[in-house]
Protein backbone atom coordinates (compact mmCIF):
# COMPACT_ATOMS: atom_id res chain seq x y z
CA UNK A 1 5.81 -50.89 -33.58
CA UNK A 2 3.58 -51.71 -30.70
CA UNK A 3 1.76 -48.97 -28.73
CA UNK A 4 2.62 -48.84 -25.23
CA UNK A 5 -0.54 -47.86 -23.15
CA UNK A 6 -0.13 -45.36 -19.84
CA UNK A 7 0.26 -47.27 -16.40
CA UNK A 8 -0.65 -45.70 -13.32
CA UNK A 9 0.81 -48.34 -11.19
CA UNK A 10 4.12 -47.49 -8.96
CA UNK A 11 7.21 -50.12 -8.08
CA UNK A 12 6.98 -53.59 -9.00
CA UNK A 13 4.13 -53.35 -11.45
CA UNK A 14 5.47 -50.43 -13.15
CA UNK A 15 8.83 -52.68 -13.84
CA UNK A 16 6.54 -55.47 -14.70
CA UNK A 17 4.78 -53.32 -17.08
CA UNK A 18 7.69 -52.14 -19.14
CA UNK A 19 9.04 -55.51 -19.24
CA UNK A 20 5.84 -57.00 -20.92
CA UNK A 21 6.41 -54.25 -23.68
CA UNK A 22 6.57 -55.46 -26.84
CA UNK A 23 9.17 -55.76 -29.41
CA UNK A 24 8.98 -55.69 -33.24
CA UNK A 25 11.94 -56.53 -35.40
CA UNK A 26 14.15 -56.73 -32.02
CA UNK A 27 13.73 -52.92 -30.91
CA UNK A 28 11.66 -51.60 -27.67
CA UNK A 29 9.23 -49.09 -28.50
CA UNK A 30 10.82 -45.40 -28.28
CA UNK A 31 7.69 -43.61 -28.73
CA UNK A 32 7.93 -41.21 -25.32
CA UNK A 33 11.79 -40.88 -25.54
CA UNK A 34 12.30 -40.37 -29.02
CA UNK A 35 10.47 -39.03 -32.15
CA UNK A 36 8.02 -40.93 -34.02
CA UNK A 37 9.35 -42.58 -37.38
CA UNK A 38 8.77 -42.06 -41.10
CA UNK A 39 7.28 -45.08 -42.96
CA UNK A 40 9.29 -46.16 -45.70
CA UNK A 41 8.93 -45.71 -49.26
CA UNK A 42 8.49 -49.58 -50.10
CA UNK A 43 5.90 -49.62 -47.02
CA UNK A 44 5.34 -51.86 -44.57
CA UNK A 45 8.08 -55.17 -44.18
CA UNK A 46 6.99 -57.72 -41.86
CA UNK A 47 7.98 -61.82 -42.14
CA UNK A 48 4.34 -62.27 -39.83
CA UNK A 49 1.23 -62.90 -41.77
CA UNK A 50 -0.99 -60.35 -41.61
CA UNK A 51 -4.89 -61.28 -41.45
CA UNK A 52 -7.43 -59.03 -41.86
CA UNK A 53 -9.31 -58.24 -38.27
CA UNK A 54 -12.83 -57.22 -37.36
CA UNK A 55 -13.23 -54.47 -35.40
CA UNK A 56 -14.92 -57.32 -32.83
CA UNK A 57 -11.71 -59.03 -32.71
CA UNK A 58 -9.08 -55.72 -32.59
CA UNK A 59 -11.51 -54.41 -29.41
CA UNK A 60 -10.73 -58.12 -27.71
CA UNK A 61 -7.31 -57.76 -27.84
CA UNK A 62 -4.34 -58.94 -30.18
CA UNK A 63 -1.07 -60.90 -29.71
CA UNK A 64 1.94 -58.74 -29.26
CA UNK A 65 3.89 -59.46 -32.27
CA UNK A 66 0.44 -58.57 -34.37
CA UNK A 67 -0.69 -55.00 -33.36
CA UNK A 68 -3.83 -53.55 -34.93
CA UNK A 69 -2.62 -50.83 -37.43
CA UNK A 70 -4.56 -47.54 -37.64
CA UNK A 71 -4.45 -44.95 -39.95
CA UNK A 72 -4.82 -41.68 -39.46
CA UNK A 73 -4.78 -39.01 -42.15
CA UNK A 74 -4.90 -34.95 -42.75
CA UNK A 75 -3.42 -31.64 -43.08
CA UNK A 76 -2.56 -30.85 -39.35
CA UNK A 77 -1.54 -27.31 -40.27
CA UNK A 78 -0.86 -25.18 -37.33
CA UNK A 79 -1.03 -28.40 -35.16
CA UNK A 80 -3.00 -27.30 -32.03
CA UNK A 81 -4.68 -29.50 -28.77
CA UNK A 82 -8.06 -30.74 -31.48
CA UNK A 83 -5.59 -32.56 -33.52
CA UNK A 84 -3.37 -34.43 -30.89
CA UNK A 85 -6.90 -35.00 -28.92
CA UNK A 86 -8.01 -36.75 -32.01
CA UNK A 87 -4.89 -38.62 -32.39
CA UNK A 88 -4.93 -39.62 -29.16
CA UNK A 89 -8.49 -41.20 -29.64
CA UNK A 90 -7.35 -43.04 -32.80
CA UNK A 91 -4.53 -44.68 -30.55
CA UNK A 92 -6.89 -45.67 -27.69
CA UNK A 93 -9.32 -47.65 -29.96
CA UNK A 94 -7.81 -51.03 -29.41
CA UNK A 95 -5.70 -52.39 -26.62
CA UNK A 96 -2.21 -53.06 -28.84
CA UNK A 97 -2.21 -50.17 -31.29
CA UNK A 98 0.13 -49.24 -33.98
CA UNK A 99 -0.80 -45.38 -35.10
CA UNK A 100 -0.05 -44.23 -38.71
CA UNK A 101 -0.16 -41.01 -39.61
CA UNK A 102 -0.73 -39.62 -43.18
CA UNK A 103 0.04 -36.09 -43.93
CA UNK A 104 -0.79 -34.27 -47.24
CA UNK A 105 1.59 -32.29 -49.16
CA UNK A 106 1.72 -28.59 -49.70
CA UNK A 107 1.13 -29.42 -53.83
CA UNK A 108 -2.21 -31.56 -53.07
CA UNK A 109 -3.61 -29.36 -50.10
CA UNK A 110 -3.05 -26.19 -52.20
CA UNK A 111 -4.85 -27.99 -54.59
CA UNK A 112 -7.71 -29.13 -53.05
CA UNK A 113 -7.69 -27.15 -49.70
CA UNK A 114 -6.07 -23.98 -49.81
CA UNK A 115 -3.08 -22.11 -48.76
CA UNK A 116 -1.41 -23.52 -45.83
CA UNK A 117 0.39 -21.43 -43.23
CA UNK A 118 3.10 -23.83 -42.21
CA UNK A 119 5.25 -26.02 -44.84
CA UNK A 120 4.84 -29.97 -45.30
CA UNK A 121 8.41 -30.43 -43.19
CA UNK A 122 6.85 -28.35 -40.60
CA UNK A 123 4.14 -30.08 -40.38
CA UNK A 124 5.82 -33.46 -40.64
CA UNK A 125 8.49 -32.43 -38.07
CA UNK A 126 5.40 -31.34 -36.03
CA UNK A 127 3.42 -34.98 -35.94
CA UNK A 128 6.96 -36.90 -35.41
CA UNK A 129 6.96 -35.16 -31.76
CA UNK A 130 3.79 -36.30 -31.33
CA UNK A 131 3.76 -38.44 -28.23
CA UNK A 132 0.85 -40.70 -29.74
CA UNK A 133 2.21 -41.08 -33.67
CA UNK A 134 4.07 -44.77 -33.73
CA UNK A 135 4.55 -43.54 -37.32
CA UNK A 136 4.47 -40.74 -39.70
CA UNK A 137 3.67 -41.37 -44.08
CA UNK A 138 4.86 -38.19 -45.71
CA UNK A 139 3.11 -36.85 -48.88
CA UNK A 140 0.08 -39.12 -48.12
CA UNK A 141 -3.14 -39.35 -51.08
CA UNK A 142 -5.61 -37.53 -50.61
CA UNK A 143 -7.87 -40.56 -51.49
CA UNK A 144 -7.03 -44.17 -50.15
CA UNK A 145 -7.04 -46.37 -52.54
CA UNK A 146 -6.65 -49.98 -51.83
CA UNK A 147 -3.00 -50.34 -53.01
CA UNK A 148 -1.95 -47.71 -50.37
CA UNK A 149 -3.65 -49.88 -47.55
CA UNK A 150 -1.99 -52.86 -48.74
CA UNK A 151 0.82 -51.55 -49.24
CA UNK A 152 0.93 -50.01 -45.38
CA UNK A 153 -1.10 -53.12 -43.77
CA UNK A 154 -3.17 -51.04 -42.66
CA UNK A 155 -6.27 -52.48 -40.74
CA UNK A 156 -8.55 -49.67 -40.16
CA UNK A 157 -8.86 -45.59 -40.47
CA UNK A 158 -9.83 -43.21 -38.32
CA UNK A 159 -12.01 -39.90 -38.51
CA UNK A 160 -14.61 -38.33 -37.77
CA UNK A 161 -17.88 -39.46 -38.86
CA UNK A 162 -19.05 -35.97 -40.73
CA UNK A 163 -19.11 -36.80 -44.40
CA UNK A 164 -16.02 -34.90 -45.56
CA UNK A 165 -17.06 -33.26 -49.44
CA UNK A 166 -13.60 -33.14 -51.65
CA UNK A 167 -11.90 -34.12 -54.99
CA UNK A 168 -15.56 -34.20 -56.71
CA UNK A 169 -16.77 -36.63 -54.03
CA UNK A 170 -19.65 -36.64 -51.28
CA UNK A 171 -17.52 -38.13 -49.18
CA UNK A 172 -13.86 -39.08 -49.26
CA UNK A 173 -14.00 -42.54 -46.50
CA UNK A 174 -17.47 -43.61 -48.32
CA UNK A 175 -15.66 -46.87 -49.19
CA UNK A 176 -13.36 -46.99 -46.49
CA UNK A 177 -16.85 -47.04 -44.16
CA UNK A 178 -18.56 -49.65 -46.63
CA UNK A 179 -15.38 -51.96 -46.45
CA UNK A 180 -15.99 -52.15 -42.57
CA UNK A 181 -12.72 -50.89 -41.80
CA UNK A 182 -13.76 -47.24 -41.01
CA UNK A 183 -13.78 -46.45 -36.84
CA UNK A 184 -15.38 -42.81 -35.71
CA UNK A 185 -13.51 -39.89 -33.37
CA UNK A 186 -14.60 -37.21 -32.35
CA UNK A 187 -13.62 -33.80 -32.94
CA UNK A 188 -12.68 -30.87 -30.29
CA UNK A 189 -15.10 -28.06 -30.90
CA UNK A 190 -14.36 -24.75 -30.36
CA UNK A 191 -10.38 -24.85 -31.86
CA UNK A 192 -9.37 -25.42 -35.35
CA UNK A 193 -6.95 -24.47 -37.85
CA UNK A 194 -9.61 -22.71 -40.06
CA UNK A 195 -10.52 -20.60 -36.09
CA UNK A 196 -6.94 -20.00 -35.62
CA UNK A 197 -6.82 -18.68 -39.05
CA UNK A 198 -9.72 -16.31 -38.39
CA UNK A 199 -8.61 -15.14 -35.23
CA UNK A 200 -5.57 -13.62 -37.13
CA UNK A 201 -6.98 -12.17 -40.15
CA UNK A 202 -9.69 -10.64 -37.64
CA UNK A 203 -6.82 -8.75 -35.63
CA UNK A 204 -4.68 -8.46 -38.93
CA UNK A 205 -3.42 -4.71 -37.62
CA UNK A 206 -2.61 -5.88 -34.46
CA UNK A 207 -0.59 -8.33 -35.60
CA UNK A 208 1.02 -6.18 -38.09
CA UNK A 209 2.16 -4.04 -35.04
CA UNK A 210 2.64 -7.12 -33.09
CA UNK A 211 5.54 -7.93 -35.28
CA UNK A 212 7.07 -4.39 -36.15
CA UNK A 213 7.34 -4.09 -32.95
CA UNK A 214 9.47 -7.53 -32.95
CA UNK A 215 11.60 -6.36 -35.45
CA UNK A 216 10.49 -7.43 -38.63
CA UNK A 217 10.55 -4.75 -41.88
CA UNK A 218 7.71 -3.54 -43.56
CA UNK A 219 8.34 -5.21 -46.79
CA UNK A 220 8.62 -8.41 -44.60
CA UNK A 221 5.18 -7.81 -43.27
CA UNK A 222 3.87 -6.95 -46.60
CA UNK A 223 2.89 -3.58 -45.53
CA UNK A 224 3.20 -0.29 -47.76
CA UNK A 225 4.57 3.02 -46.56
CA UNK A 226 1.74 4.47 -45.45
CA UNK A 227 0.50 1.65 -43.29
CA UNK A 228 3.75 1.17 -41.68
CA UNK A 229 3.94 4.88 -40.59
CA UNK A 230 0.25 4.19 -39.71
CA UNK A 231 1.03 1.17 -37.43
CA UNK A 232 3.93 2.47 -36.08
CA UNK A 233 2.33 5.68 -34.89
CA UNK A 234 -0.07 3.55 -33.52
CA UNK A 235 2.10 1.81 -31.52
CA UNK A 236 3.33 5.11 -30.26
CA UNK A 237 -0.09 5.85 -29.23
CA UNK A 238 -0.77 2.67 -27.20
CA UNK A 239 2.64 3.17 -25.46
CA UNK A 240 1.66 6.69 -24.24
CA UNK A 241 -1.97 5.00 -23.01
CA UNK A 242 0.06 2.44 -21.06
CA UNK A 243 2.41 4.49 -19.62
CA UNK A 244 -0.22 6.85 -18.58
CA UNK A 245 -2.26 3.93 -17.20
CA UNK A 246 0.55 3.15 -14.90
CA UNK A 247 1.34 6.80 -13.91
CA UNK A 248 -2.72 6.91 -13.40
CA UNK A 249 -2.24 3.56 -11.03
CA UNK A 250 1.09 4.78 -9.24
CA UNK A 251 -0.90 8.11 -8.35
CA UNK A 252 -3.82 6.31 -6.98
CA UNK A 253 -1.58 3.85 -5.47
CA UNK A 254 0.18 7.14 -3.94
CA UNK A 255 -3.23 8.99 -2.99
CA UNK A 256 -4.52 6.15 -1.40
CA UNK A 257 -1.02 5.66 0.60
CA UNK A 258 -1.11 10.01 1.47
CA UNK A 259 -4.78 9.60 2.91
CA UNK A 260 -4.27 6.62 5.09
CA UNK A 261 -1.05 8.76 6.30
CA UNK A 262 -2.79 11.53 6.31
CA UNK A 263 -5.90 9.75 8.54
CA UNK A 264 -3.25 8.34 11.24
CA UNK A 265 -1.80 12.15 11.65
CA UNK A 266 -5.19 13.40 12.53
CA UNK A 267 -6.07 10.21 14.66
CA UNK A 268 -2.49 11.17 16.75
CA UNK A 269 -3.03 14.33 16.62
CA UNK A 270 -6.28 14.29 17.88
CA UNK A 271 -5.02 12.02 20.59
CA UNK A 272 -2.51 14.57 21.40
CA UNK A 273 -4.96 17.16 21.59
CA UNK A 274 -6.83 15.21 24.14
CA UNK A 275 -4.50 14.45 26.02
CA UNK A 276 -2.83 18.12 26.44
CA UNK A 277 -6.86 19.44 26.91
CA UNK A 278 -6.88 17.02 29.63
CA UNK A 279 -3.52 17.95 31.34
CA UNK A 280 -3.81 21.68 30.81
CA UNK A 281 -7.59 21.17 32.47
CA UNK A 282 -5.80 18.74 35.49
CA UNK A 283 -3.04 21.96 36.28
CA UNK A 284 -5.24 24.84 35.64
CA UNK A 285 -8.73 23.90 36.05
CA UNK A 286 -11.32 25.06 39.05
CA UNK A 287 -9.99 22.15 40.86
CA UNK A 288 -6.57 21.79 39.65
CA UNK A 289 -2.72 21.66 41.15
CA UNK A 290 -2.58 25.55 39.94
CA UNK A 291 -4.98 26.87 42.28
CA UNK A 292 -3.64 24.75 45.26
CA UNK A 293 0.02 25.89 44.48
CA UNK A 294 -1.59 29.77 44.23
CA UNK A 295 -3.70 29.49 47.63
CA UNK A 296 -0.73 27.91 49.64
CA UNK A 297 1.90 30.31 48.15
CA UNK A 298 -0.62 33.48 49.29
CA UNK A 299 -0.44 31.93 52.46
CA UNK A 300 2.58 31.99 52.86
CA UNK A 301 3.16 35.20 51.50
CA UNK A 302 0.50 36.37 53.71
CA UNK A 303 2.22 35.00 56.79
CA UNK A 304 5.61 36.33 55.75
CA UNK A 305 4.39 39.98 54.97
CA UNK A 306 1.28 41.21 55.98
CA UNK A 307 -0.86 43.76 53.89
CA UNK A 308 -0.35 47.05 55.72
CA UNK A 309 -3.08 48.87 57.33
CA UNK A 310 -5.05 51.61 56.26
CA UNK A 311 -4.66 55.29 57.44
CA UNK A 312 -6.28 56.74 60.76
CA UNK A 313 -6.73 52.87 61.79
CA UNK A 314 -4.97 51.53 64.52
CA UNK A 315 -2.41 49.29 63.02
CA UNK A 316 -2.51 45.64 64.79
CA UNK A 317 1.76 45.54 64.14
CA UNK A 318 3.85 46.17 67.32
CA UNK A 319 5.84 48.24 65.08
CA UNK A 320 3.37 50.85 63.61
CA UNK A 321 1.16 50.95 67.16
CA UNK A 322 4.20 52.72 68.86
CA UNK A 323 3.53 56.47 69.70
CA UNK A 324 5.12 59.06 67.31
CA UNK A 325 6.10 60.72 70.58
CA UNK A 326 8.68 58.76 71.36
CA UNK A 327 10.60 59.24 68.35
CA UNK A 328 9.77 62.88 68.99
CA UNK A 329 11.45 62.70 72.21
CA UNK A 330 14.87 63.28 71.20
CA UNK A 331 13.84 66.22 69.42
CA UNK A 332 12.18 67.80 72.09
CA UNK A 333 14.22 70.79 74.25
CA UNK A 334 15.27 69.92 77.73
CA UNK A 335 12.93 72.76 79.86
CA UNK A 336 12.63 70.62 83.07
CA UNK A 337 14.42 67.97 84.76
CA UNK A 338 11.40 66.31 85.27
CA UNK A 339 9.34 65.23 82.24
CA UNK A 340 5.57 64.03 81.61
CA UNK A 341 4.57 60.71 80.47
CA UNK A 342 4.19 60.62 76.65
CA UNK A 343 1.20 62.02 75.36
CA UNK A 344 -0.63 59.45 72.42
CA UNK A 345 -0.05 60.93 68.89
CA UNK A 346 -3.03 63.33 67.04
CA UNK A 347 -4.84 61.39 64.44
CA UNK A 348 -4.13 64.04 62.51
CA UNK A 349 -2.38 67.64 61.63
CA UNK A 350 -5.53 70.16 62.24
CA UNK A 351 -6.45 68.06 66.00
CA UNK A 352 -2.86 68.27 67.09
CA UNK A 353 -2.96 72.02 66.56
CA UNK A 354 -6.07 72.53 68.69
CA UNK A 355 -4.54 70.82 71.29
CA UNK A 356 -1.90 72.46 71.63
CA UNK A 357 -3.62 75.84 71.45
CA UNK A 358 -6.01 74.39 74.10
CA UNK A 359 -3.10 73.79 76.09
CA UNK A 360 -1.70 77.32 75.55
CA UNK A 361 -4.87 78.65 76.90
CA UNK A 362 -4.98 76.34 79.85
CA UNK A 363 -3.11 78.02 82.88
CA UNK A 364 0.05 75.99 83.87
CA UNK A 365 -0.11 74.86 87.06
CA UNK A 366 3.65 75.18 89.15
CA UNK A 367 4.38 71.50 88.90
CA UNK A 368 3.90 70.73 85.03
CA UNK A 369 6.42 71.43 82.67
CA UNK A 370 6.30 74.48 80.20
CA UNK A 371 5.73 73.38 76.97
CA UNK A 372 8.79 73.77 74.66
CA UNK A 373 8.70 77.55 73.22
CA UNK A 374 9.87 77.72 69.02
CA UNK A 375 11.31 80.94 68.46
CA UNK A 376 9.87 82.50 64.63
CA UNK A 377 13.52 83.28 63.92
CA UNK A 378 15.06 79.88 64.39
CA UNK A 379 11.54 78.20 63.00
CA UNK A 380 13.28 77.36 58.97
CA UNK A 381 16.59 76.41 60.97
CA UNK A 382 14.74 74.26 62.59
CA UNK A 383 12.70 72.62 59.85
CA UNK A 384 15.63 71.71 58.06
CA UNK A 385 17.47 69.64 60.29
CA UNK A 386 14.07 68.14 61.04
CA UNK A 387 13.87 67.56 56.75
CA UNK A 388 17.39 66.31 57.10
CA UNK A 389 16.62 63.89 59.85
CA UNK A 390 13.36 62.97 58.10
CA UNK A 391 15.87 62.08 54.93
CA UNK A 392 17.73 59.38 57.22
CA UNK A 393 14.36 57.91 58.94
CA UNK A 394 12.46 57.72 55.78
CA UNK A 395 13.66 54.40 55.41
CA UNK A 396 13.22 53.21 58.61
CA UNK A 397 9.29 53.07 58.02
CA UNK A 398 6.89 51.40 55.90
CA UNK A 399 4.12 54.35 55.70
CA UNK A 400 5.75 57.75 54.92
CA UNK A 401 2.48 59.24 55.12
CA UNK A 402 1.93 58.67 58.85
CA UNK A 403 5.60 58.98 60.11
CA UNK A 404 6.04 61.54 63.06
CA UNK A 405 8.67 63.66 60.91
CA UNK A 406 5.93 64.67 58.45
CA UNK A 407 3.64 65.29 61.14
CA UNK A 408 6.05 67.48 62.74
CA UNK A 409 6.77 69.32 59.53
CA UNK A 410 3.00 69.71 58.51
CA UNK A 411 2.37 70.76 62.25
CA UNK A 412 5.39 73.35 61.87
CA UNK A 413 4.23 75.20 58.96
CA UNK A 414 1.00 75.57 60.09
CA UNK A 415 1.98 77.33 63.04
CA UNK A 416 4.01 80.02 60.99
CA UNK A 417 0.81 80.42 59.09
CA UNK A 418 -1.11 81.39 62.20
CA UNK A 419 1.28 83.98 62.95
């Protein structure tokens, strides 16, 4: 089967490309649709001569009905990226390449090797999917003798050049490289099954709990009693630490949430506090809308009722300045038809009584009136209808203090005590 090599071109070329793929025995190469083939117990069956090839000649190129056969050979247990790397170098050596692959069974790798992890089928099934295996030779030797090239036509092997010590020899492809037909890989450092191997026998518990945890029993596992109560518990253990690692997260997540809240309150309600400061200082303040409102309202207040004046001063209101005489006038006896002008009040109780014993002293002259005479035995008849009328013109006034009723009354009483 002829090795089909990648094409990068688009459209016409691609078309052209797949329809210069070659044929052998009448099929088209299924290598990237379907699985790889096994070689056949008889070996290879061809009706075109095969001639032996330098590796001068392969590199130039080949006719398509005569593809350069390769063989590659080994264990390929757990088949990871450094064996289809090296594969894929094997099938890149020559322009029209025809990949073999030999894999060794469990009964000769046991025995010369060691304990595989997967099966041969698995492994075989596992180099059939290959996308760079043309073909796969199950239960391959683990020396190549010259019958088993013949028998596969094979024209050269490849491996890596490192002398590889087994089956009592320095090297197993000593005479494979002195027969010319020997061509070098490389390997992919840093994976191998032998790492892969380590890796798990390294971490052997975790991988114990690894799969309990999957399901599998303890006498599946290999594992006594005590070790599977000890993994298990373990795995308790590192289900706690995870779940409080993502309480421990959520909180912080949480905190961190509740202080950036927290910081945008106190930004607003600084803000806020600002802003009321401000107002309270615009309505209240020395020069604020408070004080206006207060000064204009005691104007007006001011202009509507005026604060009253103190006593003994002469009162600037039309009302107060009138003379407590002329309320007194209706009180006072008819003795004459003809009357004097209206004397101005006393300031006060004690003047208007020397006055009026000044005036008793003072001869009368024929033309004045007689002042009005108060009998002592009508004097408390008199007071109370004066109290009585005093009761009904209280009222009246703003100032009891200085109303002509209490005059009268104070003025009264001390004329009884002077008699």
């Amino acid at each position: 089967m002829v090795g089909r090599r990648r094409n990068s071109s688009r459209g016409n070329n691609g078309l052209q490309a797949q329809q210069k793929t070659p044929r052998r025995g009448g099929h088209r190469k299924q290598t990237l649709k379907e699985p790889a083939v096994f070689a056949k117990d008889t070996g290879y069956e061809t009706d075109v001569h095969h001639e032996k090839l330098t590796v001068a000649q392969a590199r130039r190129g080949t006719s398509a009905h005569r593809p350069v056969r390769v063989y590659a050979d080994g264990i390929f247990d757990l088949f990871h990226s450094g064996h289809a790397r090296a594969l894929m170098q094997a099938k890149t050596l020559f322009p029209n390449t025809h990949l073999i692959v030999g894999v060794c069974s469990d009964k000769l790798t046991h025995q010369f090797k060691g304990y595989t992890v997967m099966q041969e089928d698995e492994r075989y099934e596992a180099l059939i999917h290959c996308r760079y295996v043309d073909e796969v030779v199950r239960d391959a030797p683990w020396t190549l003798s010259p019958e088993f090239l013949h028998k596969h036509k094979i024209d050269f092997v490849a491996h890596d050049d490192i002398p590889y010590t087994s089956a009592g020899s320095e090297d197993v492809y000593k005479h494979i490289k002195e027969a010319g037909m020997f061509v070098a890989t490389q390997r992919t450092e840093g994976i191998s099954t032998s790492d892969l191997i380590t890796r798990i026998v390294r971490n052997y518990d975790v991988y114990v709990r690894r799969n309990l945890q999957r399901g599998y029993t303890a006498r599946e596992l290999n594992v006594g009693f005590i070790n599977e109560k000890k993994y298990r518990l373990q795995n308790q253990v590192d289900k706690m630490k995870e779940t409080v690692k993502t309480v421990e997260e959520k909180s912080k997540h949480f905190v961190y949430r509740v202080e950036e809240k927290s910081h945008d309150l106190i930004h607003k309600w600084e803000e806020k506090s600002r802003e009321f400061i401000s107002s309270f200082l615009e309505l209240f303040g020395p020069d604020g809308a408070w004080h206006a409102i207060q000064e204009r309202s005691g104007r007006v207040l001011q202009a509507l009722s005026p604060y009253a004046s103190p006593r003994g001063s002469p009162s600037s209101s039309p009302t107060r300045g009138r003379s407590p005489s002329s309320k007194l006038q209706w009180y006072s006896p008819p003795s004459s038809p003809t009357s004097s002008p209206p004397s101005s009040p006393p300031s006060s109780p004690s003047s208007f009584r020397k006055s009026k014993a000044s005036t008793l002293q003072t001869p009368s002259s024929p033309h004045s009136p007689s002042p009005p005479s108060y009998p002592e035995k009508s004097s408390s008849s008199q007071k109370s209808k004066i109290k009585s009328f005093s009761g009904q013109t209280t009222s009246s006034t703003k100032d009891a203090s200085t109303s002509p009723i209490n005059v009268l009354i104070s003025m009264t009483e001390g004329d009884e005590g002077e008699q």
